[in-house]
N, C-alpha and C. Protein backbone atom coordinates (compact mmCIF):
# COMPACT_ATOMS: atom_id res chain seq x y z
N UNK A 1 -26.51 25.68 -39.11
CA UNK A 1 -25.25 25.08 -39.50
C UNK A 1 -24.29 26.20 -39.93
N UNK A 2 -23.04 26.10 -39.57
CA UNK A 2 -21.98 26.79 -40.00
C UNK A 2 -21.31 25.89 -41.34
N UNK A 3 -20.61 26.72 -42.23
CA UNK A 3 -19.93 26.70 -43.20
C UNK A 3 -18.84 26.35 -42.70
N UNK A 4 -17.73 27.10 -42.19
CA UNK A 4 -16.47 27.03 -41.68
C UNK A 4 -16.37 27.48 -40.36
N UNK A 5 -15.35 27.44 -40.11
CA UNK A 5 -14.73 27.41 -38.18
C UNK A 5 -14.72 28.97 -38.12
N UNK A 6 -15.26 29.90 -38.39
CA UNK A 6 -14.71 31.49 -38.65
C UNK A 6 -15.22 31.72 -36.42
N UNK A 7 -15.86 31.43 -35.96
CA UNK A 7 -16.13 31.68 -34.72
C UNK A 7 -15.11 31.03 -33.85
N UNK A 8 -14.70 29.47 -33.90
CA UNK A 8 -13.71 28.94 -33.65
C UNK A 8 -12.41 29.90 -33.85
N UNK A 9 -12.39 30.28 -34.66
CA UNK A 9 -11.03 31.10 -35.43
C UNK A 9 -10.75 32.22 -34.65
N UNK A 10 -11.91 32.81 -33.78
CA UNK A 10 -11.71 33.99 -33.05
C UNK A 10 -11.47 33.80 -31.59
N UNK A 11 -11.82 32.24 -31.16
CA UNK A 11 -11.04 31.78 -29.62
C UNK A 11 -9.79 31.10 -30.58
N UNK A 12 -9.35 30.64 -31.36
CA UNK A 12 -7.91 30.74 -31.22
C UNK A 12 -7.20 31.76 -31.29
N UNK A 13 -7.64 32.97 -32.26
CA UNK A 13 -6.69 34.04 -32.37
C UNK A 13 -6.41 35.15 -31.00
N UNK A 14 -7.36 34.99 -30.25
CA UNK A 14 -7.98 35.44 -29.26
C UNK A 14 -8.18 35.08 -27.82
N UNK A 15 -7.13 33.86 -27.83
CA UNK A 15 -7.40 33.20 -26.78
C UNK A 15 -7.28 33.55 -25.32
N UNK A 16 -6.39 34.80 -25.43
CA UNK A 16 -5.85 35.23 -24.14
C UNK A 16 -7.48 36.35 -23.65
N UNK A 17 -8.31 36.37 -24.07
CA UNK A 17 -9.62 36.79 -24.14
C UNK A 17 -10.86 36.36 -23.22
N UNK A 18 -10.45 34.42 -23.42
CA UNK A 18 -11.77 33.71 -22.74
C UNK A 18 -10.68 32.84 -21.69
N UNK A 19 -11.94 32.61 -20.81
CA UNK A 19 -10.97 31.54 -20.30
C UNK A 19 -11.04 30.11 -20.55
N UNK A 20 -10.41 28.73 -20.10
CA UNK A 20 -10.61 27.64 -21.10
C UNK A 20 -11.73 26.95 -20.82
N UNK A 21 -12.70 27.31 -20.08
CA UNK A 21 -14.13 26.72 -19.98
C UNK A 21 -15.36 27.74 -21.06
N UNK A 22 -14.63 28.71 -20.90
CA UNK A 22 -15.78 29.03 -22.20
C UNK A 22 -15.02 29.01 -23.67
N UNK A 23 -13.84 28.98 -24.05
CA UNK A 23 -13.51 28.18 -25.30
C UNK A 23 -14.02 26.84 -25.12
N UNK A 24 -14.08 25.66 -24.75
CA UNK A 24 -14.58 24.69 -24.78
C UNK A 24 -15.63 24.52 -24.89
N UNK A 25 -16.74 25.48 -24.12
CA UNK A 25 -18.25 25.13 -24.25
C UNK A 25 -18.24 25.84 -25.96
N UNK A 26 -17.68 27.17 -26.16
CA UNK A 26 -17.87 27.55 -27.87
C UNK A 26 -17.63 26.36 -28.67
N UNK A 27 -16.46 25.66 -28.43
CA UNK A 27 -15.85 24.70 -29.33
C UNK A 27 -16.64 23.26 -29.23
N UNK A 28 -16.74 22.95 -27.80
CA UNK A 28 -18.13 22.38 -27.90
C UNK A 28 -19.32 22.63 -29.26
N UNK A 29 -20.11 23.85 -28.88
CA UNK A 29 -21.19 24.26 -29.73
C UNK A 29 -20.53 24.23 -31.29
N UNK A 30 -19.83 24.76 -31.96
CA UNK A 30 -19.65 24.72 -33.07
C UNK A 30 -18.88 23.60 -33.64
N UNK A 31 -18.34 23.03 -33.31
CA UNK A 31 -17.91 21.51 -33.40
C UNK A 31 -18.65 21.00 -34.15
N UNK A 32 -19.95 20.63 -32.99
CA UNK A 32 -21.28 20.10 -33.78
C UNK A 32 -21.90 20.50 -34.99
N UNK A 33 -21.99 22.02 -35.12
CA UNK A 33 -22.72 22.54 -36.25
C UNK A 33 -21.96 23.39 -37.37
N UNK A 34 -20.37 22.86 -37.65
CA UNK A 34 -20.22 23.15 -38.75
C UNK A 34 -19.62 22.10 -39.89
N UNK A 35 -19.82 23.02 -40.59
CA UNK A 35 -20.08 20.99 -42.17
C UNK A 35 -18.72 20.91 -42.44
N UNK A 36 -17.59 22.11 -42.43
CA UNK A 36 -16.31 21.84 -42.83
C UNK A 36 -16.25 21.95 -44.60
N UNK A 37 -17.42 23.01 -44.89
CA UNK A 37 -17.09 23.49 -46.28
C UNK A 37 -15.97 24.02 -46.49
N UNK A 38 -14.80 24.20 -46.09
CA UNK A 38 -13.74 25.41 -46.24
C UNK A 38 -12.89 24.45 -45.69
N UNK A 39 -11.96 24.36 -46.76
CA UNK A 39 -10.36 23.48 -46.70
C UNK A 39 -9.90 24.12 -45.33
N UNK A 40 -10.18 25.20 -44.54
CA UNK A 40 -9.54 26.23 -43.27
C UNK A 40 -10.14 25.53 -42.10
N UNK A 41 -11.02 24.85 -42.31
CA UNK A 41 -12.28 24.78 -40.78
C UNK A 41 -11.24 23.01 -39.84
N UNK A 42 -10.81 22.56 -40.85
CA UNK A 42 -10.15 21.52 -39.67
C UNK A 42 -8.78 21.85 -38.82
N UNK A 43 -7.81 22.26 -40.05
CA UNK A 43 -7.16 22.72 -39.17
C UNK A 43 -7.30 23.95 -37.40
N UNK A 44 -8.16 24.67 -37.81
CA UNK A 44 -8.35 25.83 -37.10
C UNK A 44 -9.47 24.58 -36.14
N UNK A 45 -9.61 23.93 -36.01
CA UNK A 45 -10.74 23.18 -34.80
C UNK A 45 -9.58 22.40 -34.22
N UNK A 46 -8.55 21.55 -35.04
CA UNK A 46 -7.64 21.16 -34.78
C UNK A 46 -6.92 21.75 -33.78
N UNK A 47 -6.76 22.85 -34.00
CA UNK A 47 -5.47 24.20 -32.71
C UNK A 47 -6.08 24.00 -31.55
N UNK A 48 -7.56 24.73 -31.54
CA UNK A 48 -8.54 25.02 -30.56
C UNK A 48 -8.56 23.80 -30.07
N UNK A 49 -8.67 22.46 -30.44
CA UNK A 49 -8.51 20.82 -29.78
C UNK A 49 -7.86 20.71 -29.03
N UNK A 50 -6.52 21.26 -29.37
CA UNK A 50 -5.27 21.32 -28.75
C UNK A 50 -5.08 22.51 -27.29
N UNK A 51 -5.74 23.90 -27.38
CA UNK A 51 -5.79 23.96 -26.28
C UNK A 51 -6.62 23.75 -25.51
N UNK A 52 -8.03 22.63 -25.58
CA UNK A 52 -8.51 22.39 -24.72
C UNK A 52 -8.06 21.19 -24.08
N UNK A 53 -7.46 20.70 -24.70
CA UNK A 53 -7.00 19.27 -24.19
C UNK A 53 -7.51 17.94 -24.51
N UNK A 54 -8.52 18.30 -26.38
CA UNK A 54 -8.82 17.32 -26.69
C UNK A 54 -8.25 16.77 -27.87
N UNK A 55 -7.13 15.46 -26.83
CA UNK A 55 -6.27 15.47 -27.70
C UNK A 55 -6.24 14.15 -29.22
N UNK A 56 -7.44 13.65 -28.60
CA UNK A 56 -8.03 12.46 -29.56
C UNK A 56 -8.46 13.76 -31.18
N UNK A 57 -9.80 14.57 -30.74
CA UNK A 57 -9.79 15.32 -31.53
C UNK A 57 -8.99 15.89 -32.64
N UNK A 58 -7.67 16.61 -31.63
CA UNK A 58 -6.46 17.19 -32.21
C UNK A 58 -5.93 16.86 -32.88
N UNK A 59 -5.57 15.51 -33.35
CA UNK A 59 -5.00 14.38 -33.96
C UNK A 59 -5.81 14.09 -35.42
N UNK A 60 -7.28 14.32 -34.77
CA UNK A 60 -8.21 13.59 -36.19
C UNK A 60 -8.58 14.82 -36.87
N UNK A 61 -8.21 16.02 -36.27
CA UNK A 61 -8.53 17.18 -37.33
C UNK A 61 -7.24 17.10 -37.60
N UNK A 62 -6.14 17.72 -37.32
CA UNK A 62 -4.96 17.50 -37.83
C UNK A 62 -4.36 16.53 -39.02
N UNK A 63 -4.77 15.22 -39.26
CA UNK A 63 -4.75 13.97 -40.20
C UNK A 63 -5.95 14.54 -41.10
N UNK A 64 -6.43 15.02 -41.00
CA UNK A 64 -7.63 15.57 -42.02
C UNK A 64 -7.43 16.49 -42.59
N UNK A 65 -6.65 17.72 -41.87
CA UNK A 65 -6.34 18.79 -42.28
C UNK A 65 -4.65 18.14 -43.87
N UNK A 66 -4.12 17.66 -43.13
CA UNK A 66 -2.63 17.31 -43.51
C UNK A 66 -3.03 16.41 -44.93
N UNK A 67 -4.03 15.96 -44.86
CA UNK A 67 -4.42 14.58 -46.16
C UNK A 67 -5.59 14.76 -46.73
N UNK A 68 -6.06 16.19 -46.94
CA UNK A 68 -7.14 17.08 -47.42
C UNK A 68 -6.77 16.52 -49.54
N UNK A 69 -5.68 17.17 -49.80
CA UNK A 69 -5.63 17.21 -50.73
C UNK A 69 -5.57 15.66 -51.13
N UNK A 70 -4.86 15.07 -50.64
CA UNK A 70 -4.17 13.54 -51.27
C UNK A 70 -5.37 12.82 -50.91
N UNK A 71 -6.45 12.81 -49.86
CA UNK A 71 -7.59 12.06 -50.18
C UNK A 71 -8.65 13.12 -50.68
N UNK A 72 -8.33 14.13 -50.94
CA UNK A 72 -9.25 14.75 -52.03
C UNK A 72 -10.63 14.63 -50.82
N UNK A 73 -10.63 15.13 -50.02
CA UNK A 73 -11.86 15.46 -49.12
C UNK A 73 -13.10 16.61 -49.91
N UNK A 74 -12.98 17.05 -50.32
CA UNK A 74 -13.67 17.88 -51.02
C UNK A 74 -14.05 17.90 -52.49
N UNK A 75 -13.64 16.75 -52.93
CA UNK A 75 -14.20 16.33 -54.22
C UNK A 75 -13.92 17.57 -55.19
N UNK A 76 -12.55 17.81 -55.04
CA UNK A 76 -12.27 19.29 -55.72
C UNK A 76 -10.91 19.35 -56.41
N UNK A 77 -10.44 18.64 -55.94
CA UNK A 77 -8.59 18.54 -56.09
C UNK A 77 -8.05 18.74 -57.53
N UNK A 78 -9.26 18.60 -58.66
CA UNK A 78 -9.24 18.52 -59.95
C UNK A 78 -8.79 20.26 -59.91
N UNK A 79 -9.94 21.06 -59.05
CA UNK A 79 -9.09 22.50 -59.69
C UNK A 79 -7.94 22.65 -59.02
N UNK A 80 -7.20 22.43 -57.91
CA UNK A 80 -5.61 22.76 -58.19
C UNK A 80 -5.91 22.39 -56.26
N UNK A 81 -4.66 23.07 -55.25
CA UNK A 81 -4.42 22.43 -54.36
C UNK A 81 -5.13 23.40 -53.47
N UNK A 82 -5.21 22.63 -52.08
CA UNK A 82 -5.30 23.80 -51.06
C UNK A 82 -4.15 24.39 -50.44
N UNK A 83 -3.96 25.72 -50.95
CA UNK A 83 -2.33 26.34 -50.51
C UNK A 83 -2.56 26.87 -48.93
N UNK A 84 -3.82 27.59 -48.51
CA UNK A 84 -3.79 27.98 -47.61
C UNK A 84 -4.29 26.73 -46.37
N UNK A 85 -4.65 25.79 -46.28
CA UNK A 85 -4.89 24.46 -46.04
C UNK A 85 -3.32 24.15 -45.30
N UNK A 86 -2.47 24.12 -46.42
CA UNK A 86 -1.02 23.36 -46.13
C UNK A 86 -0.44 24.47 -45.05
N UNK A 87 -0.84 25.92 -45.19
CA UNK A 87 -0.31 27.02 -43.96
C UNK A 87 -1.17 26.33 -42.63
N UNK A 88 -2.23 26.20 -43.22
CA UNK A 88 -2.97 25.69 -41.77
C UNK A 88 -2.56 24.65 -41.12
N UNK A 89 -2.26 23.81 -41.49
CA UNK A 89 -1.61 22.07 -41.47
C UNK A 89 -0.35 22.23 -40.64
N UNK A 90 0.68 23.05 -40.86
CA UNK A 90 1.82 23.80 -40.36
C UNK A 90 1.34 24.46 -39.36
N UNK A 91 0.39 25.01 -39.14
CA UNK A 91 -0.48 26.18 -37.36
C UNK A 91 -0.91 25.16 -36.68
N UNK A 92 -1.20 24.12 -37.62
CA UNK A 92 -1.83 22.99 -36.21
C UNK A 92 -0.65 21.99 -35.99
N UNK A 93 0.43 22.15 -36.33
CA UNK A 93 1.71 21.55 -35.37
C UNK A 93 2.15 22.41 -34.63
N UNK A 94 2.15 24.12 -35.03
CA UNK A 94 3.44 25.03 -34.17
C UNK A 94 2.24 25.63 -33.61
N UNK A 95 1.03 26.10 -33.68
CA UNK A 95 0.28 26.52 -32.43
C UNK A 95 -0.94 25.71 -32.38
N UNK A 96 -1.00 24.47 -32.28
CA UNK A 96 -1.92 23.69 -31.69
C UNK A 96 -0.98 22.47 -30.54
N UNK A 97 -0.57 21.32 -31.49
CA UNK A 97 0.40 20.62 -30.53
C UNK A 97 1.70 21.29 -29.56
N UNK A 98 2.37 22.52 -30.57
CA UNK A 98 3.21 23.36 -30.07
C UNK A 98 3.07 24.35 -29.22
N UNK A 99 1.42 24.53 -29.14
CA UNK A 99 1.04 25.53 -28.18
C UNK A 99 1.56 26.98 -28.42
N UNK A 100 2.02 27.59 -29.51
CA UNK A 100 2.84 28.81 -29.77
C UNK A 100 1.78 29.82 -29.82
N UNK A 101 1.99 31.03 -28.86
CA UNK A 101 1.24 31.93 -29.10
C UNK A 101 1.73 33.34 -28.95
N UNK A 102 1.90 34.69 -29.21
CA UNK A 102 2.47 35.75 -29.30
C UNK A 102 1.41 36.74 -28.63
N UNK A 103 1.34 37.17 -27.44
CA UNK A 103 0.21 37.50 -27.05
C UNK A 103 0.71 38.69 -25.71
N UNK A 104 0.07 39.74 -25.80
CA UNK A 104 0.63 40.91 -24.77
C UNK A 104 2.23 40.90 -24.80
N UNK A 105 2.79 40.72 -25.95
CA UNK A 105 3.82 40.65 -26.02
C UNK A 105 4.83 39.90 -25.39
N UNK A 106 3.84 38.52 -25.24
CA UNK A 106 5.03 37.78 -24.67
C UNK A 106 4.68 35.93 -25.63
N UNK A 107 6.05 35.46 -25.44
CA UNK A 107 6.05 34.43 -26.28
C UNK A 107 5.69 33.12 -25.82
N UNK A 108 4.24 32.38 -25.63
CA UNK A 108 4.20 31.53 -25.18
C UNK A 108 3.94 29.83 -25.85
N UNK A 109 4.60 29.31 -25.32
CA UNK A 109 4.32 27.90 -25.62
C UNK A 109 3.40 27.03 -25.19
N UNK A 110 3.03 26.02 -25.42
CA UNK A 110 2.12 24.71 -24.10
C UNK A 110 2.54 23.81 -25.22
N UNK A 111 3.76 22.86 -25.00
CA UNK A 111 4.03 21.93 -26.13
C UNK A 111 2.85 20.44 -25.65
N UNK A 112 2.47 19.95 -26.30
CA UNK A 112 1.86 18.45 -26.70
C UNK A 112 2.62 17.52 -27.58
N UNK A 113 2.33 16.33 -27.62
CA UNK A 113 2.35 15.36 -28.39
C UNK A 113 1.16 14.26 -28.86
N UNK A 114 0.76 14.18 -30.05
CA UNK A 114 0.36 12.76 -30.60
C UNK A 114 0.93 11.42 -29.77
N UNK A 115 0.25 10.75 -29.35
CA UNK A 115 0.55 9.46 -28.92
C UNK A 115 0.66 8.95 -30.24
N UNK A 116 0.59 9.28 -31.26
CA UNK A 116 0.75 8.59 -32.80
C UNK A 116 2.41 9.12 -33.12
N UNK A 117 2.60 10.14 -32.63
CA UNK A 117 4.15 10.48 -32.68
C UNK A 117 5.36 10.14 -31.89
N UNK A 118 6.52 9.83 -32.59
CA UNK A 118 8.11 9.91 -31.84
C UNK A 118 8.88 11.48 -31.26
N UNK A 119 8.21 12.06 -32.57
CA UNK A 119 8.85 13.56 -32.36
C UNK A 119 8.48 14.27 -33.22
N UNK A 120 8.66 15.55 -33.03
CA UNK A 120 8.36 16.73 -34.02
C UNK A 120 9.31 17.74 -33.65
N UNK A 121 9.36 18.64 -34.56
CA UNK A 121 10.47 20.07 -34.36
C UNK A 121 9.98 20.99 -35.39
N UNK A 122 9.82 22.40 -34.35
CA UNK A 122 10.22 23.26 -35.77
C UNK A 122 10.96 25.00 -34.69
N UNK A 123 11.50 26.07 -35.92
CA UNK A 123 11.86 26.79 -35.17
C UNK A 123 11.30 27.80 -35.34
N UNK A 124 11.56 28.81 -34.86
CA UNK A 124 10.78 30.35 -35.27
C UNK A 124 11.64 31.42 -35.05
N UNK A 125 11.30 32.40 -35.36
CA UNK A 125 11.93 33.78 -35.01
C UNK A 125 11.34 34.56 -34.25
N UNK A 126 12.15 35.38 -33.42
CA UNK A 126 11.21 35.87 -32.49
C UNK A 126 12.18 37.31 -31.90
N UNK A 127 11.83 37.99 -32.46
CA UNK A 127 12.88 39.37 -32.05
C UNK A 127 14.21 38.89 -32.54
N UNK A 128 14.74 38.47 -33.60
CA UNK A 128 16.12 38.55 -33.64
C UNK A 128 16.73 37.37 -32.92
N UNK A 129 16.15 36.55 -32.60
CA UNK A 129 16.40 35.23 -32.30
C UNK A 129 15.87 33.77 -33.08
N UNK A 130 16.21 33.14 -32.99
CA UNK A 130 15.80 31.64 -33.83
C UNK A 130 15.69 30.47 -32.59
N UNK A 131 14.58 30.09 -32.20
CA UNK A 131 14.42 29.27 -31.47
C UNK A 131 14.13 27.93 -31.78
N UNK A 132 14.75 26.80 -31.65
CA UNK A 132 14.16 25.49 -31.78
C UNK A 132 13.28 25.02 -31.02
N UNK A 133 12.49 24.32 -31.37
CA UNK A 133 11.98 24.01 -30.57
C UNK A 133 12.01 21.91 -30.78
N UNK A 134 12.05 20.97 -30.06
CA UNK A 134 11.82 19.62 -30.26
C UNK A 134 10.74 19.16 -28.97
N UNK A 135 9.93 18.43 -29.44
CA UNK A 135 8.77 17.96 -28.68
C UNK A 135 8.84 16.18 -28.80
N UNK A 136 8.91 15.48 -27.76
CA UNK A 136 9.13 14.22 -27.97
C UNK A 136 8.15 13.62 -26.58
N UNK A 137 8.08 12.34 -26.43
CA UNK A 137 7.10 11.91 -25.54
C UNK A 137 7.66 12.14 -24.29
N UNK A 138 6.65 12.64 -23.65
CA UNK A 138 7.65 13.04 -22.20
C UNK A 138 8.36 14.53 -22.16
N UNK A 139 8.76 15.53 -22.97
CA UNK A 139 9.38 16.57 -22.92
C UNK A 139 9.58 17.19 -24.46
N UNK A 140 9.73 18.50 -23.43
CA UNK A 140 9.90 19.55 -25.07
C UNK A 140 11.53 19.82 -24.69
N UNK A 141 12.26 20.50 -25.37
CA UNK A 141 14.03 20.76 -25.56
C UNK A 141 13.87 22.13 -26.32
N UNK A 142 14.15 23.15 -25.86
CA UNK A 142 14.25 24.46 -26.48
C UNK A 142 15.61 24.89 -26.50
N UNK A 143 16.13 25.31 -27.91
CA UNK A 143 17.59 25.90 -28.60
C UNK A 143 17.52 26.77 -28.40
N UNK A 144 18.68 27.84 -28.35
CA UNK A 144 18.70 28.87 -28.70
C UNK A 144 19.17 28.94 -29.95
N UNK A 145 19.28 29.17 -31.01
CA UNK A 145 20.33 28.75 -32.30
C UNK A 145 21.34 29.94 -33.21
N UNK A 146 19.95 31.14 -32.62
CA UNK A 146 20.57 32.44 -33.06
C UNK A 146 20.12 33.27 -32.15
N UNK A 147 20.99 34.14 -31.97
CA UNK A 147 20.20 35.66 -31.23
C UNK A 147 21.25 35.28 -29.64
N UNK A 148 21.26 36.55 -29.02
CA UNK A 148 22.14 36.77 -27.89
C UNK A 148 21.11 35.58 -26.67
N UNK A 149 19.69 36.07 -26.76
CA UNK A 149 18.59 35.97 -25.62
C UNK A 149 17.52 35.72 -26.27
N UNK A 150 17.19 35.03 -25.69
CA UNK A 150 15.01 34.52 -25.96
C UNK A 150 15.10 34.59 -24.71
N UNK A 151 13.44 34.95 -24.03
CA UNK A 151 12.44 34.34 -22.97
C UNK A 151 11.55 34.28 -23.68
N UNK A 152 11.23 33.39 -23.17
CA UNK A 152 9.56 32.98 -23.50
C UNK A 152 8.66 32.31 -22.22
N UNK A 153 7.39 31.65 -22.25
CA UNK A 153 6.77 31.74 -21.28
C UNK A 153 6.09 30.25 -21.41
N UNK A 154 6.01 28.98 -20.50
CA UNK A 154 5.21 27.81 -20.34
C UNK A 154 4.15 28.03 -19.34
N UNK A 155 3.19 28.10 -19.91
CA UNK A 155 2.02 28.41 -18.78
C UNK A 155 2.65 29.41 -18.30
N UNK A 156 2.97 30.19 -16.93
CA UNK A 156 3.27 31.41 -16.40
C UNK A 156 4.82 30.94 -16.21
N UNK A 157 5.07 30.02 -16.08
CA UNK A 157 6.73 30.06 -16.09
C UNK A 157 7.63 30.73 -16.70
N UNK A 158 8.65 31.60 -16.49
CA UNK A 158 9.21 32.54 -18.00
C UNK A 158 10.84 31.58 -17.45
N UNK A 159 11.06 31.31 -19.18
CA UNK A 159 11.98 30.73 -19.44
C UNK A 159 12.97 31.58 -20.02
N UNK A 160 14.30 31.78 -19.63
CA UNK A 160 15.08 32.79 -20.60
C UNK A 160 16.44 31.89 -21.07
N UNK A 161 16.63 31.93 -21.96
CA UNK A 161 17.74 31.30 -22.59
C UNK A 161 18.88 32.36 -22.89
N UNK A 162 19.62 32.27 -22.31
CA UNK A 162 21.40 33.63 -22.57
C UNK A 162 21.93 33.13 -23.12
N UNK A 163 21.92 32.43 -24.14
CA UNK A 163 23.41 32.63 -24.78
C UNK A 163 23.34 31.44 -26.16
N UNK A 164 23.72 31.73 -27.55
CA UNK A 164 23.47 30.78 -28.68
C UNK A 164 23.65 29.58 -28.29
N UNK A 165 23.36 28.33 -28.40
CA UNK A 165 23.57 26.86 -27.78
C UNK A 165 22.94 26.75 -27.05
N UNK A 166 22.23 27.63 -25.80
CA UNK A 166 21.47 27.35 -24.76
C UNK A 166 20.50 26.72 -24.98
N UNK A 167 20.15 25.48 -23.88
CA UNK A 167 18.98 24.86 -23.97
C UNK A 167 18.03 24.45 -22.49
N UNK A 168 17.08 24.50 -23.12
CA UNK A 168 16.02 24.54 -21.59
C UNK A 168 15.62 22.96 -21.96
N UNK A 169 14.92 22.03 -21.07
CA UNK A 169 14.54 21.08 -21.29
C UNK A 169 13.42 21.12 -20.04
N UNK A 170 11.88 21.02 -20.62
CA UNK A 170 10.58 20.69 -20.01
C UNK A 170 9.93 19.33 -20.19
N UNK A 171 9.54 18.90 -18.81
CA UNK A 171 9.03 17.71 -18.75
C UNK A 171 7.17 18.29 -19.22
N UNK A 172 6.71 17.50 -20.15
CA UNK A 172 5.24 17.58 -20.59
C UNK A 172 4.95 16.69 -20.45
């Protein structure tokens, strides 16, 4: 038995590493055999859910991760909160459903949605730019909001946005 997701943690950080049949068979295997001692281990199974495409999963670690403290999952809440939990909770919207990843130096996305969701948004920085991003059923909508230029990358597609206001719109 594992404690926490720390193996999981190294195909998400790492993903550009395996390809998505052997993250899955890992995530497969440790799935099963860890107890989720560590306020860190749902969110981070949560991401990895998300890029395999299990999106039932993704959802139920995510709601677990997000309502850790307020249903007190850990029979602990008496000593104070999970701070790094709530960072995680936030990684499993912008790089799990959001697909955000920074990798050989290039900026990539794979947006998702919750069938439990209407919409989500958040933005980032990225060289001197501020990107929005909105994810809704059916499509993602990318801002430019600050900065001259973004590209970034959907699956191998490279998207470049010229100019503040610019917006790309992807069917997901």
């Amino acid at each position: 038995m594992s404690k926490q997701a720390d193996a999981v943690l190294g195909l998400y950080l790492h993903s550009d590493c395996f390809t998505e049949e052997e993250i899955r068979r890992n995530y497969d295997f440790y799935q099963e055999v860890t107890l989720h001692h560590s306020s860190l281990s749902t969110c981070i199974l949560g991401i990895v859910a998300c890029d395999i495409g299990y999106e039932e999963e993704a959802y139920r670690y995510f709601s677990q991760s997000a309502r850790m403290d307020l249903d007190d999952h850990h029979n602990n809440f008496y000593a104070g909160i999970h701070a790094a939990n709530m960072a995680g909770t936030w990684q499993a919207v912008v790089n799990g459903f959001g697909g955000l990843r920074c990798q050989k130096s290039k900026l990539r996305l794979k947006p998702a949605i919750p069938k439990e969701w209407e919409s989500y948004s958040f933005q980032i920085r990225y060289r001197g730019a501020l990107l929005k991003t909105v994810v809704s059923q059916g499509q993602a909508e990318f801002i430019l909001k600050e900065g001259e230029r973004i590209t970034f990358y959907i699956g191998e597609k490279e998207i470049s946005i010229l100019e503040k206001g610019g917006r790309h719109v992807e069917a997901i």
